[in-house]
C-alpha atoms as a PDB file:
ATOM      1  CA  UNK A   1     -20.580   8.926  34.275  1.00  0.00           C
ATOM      2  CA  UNK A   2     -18.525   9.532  36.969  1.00  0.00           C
ATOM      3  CA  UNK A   3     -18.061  13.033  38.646  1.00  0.00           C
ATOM      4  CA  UNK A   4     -14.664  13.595  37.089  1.00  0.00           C
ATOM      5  CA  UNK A   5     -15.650  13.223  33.836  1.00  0.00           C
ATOM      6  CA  UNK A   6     -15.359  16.058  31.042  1.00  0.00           C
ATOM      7  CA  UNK A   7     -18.303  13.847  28.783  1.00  0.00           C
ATOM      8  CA  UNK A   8     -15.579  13.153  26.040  1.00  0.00           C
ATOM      9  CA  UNK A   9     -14.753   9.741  24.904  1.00  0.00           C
ATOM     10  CA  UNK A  10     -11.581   8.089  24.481  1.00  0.00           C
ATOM     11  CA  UNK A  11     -10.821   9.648  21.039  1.00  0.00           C
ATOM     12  CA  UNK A  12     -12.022  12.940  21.649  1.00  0.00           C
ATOM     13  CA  UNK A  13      -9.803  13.491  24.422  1.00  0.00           C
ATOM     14  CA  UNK A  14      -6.548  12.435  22.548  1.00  0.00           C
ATOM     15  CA  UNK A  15      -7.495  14.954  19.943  1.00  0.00           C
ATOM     16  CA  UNK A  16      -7.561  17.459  22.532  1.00  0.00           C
ATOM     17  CA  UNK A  17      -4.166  17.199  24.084  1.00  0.00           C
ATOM     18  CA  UNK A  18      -1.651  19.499  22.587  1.00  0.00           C
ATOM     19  CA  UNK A  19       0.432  17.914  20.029  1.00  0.00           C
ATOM     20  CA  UNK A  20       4.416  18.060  21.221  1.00  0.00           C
ATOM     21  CA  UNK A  21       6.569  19.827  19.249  1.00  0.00           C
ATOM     22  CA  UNK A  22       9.083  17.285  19.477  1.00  0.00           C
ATOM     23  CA  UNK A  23       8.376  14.086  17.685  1.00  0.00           C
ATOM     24  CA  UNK A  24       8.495  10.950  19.820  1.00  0.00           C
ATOM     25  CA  UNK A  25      11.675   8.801  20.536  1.00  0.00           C
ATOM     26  CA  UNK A  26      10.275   5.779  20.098  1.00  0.00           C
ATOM     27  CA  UNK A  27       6.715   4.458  18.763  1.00  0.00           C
ATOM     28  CA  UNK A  28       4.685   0.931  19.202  1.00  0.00           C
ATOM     29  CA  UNK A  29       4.936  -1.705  16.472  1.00  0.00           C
ATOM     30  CA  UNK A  30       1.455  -0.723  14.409  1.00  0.00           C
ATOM     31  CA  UNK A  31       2.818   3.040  14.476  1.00  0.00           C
ATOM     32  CA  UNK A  32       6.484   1.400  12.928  1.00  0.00           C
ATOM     33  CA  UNK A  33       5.275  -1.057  10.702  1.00  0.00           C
ATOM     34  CA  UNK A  34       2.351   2.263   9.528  1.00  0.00           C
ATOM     35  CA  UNK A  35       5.846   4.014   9.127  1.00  0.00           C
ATOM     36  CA  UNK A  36       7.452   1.724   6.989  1.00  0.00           C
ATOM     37  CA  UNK A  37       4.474   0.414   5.181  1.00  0.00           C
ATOM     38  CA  UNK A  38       4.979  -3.227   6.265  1.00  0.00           C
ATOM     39  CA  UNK A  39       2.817  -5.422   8.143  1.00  0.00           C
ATOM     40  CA  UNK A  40       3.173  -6.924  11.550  1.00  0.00           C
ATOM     41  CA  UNK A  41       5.222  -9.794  10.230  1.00  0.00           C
ATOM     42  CA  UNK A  42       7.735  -8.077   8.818  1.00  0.00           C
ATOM     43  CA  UNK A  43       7.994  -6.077  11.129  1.00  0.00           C
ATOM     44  CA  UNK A  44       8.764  -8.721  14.053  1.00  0.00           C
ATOM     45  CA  UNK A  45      11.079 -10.035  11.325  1.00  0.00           C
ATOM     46  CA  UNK A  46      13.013  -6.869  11.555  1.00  0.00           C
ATOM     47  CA  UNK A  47      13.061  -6.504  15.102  1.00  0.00           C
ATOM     48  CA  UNK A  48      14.197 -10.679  15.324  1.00  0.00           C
ATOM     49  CA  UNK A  49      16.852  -9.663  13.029  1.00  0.00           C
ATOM     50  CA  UNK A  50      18.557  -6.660  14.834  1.00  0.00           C
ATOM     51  CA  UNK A  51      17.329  -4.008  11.760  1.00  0.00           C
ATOM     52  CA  UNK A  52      15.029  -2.571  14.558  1.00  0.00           C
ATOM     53  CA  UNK A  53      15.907  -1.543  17.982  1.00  0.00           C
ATOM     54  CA  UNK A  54      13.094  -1.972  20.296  1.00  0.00           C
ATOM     55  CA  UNK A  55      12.560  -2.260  24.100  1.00  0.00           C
ATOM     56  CA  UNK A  56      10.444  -3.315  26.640  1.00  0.00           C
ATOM     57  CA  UNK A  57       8.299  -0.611  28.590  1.00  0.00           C
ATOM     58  CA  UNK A  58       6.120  -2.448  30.701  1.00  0.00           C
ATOM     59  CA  UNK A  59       4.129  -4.880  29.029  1.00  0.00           C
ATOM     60  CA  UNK A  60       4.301  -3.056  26.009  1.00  0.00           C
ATOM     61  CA  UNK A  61       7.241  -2.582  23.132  1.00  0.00           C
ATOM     62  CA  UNK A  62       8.386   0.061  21.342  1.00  0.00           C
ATOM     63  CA  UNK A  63      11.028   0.800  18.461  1.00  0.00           C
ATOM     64  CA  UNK A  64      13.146   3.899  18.732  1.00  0.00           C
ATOM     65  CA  UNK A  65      12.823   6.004  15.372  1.00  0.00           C
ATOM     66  CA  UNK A  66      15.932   6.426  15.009  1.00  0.00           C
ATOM     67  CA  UNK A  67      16.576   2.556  14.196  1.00  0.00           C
ATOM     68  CA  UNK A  68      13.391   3.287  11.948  1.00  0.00           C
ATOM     69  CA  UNK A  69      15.477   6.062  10.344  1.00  0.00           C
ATOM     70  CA  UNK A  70      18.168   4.124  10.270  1.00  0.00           C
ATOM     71  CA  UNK A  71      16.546   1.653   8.045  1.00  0.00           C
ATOM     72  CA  UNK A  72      15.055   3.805   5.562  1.00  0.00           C
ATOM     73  CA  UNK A  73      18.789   5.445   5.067  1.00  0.00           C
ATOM     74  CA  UNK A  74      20.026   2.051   4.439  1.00  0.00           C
ATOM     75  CA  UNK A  75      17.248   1.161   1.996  1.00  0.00           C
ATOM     76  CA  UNK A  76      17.976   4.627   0.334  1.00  0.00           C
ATOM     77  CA  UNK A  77      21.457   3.763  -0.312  1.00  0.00           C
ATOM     78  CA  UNK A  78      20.741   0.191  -1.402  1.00  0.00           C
ATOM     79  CA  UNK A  79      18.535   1.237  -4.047  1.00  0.00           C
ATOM     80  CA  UNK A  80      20.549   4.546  -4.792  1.00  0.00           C
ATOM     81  CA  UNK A  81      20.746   4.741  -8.387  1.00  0.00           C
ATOM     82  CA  UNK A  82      18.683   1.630  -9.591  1.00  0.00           C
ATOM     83  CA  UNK A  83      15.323   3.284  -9.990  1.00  0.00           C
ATOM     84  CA  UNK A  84      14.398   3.681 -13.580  1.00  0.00           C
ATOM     85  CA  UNK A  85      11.370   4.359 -15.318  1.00  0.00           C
ATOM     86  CA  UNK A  86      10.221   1.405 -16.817  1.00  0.00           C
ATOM     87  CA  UNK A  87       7.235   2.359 -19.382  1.00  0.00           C
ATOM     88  CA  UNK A  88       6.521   5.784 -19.749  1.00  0.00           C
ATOM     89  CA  UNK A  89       3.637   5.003 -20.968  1.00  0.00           C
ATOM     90  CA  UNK A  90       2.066   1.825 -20.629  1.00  0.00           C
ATOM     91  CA  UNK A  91       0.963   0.039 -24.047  1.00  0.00           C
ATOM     92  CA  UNK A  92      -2.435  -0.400 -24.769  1.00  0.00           C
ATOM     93  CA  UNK A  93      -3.752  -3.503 -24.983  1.00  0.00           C
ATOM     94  CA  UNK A  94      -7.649  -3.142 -25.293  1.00  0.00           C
ATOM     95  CA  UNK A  95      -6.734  -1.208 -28.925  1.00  0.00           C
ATOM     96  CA  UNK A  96      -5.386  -4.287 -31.171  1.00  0.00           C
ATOM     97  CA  UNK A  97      -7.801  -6.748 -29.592  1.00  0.00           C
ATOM     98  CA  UNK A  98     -10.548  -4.469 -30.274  1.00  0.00           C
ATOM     99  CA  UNK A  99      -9.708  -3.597 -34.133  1.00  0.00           C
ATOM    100  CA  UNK A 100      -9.516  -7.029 -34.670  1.00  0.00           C
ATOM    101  CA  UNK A 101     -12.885  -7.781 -32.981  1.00  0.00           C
ATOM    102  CA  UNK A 102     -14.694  -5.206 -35.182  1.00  0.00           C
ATOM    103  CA  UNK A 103     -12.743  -6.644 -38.652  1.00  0.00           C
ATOM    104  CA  UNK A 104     -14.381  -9.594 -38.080  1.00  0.00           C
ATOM    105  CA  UNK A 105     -17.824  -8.485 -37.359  1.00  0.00           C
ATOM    106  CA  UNK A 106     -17.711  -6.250 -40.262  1.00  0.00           C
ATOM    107  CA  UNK A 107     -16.512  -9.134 -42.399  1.00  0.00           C
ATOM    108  CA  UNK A 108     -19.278 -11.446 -41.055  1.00  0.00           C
ATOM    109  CA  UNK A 109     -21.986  -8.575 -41.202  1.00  0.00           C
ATOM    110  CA  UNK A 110     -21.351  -8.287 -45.084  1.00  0.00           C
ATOM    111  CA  UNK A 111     -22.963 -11.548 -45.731  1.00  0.00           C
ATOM    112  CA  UNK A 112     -26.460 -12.145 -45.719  1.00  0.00           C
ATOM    113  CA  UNK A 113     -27.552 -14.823 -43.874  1.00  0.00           C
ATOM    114  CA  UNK A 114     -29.277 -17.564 -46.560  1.00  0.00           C
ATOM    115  CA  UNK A 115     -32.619 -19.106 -45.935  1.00  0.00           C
ATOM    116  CA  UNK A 116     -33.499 -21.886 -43.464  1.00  0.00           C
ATOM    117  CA  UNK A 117     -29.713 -21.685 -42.591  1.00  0.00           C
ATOM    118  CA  UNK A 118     -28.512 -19.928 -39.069  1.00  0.00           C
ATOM    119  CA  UNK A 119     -26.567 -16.439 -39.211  1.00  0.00           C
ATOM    120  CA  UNK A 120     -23.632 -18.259 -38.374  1.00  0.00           C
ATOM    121  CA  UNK A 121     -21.434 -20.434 -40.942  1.00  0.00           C
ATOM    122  CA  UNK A 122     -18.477 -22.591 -39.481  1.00  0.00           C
END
């Protein structure tokens, strides 16, 4: 430990700084694609095809939220209006399959099984 430092770690001392009021201008490609809920792919994808401004700072990249915000508006007014409940309530499978299932073990545990024969018949 050197004799500058406070004894936090790495994570402990990005906690600490005061969060900014303002939020940022621009954010790195995990934080956009976390944004959008896309992966890394897509995101590049994006970027490749001009729906995300980004720039170079350094050796690192960032996107600017407001191409981010840009893109949600325009997938907001794509889909304005098309979003319909489907099912309500989804139909229960498990319920027919079932009834039938105990039918035919009621209708094969009325007979008695005959001597020297198995409990099955085919």
């Amino acid at each position: 430990m050197s004799s500058m430092s406070t004894g936090l770690s790495h994570h402990e001392k990005r906690a600490a700084r005061p969060s900014l009021s303002m939020p940022p201008l621009a954010v790195p490609p995990r934080e956009a694609g976390r944004l959008l809920s896309v992966g890394m792919s897509r995101l590049y994808q994006l970027m490749r095809t001009g729906e995300l401004e980004s720039y170079r700072d350094g050796r690192s990249r960032r996107i600017t939220m407001a191409s981010i915000q840009k893109r949600i508006a325009r997938q907001l007014a794509d889909s304005a209006g098309e979003w319909q409940q489907i099912n309500p309530q989804p139909q229960r499978r498990g319920k027919a399959s079932k009834a039938r299932k105990y039918s035919v073990e009621a209708r094969d545990g009325d007979r008695e099984p005959q001597k020297g024969s198995s409990s099955r018949t085919s």
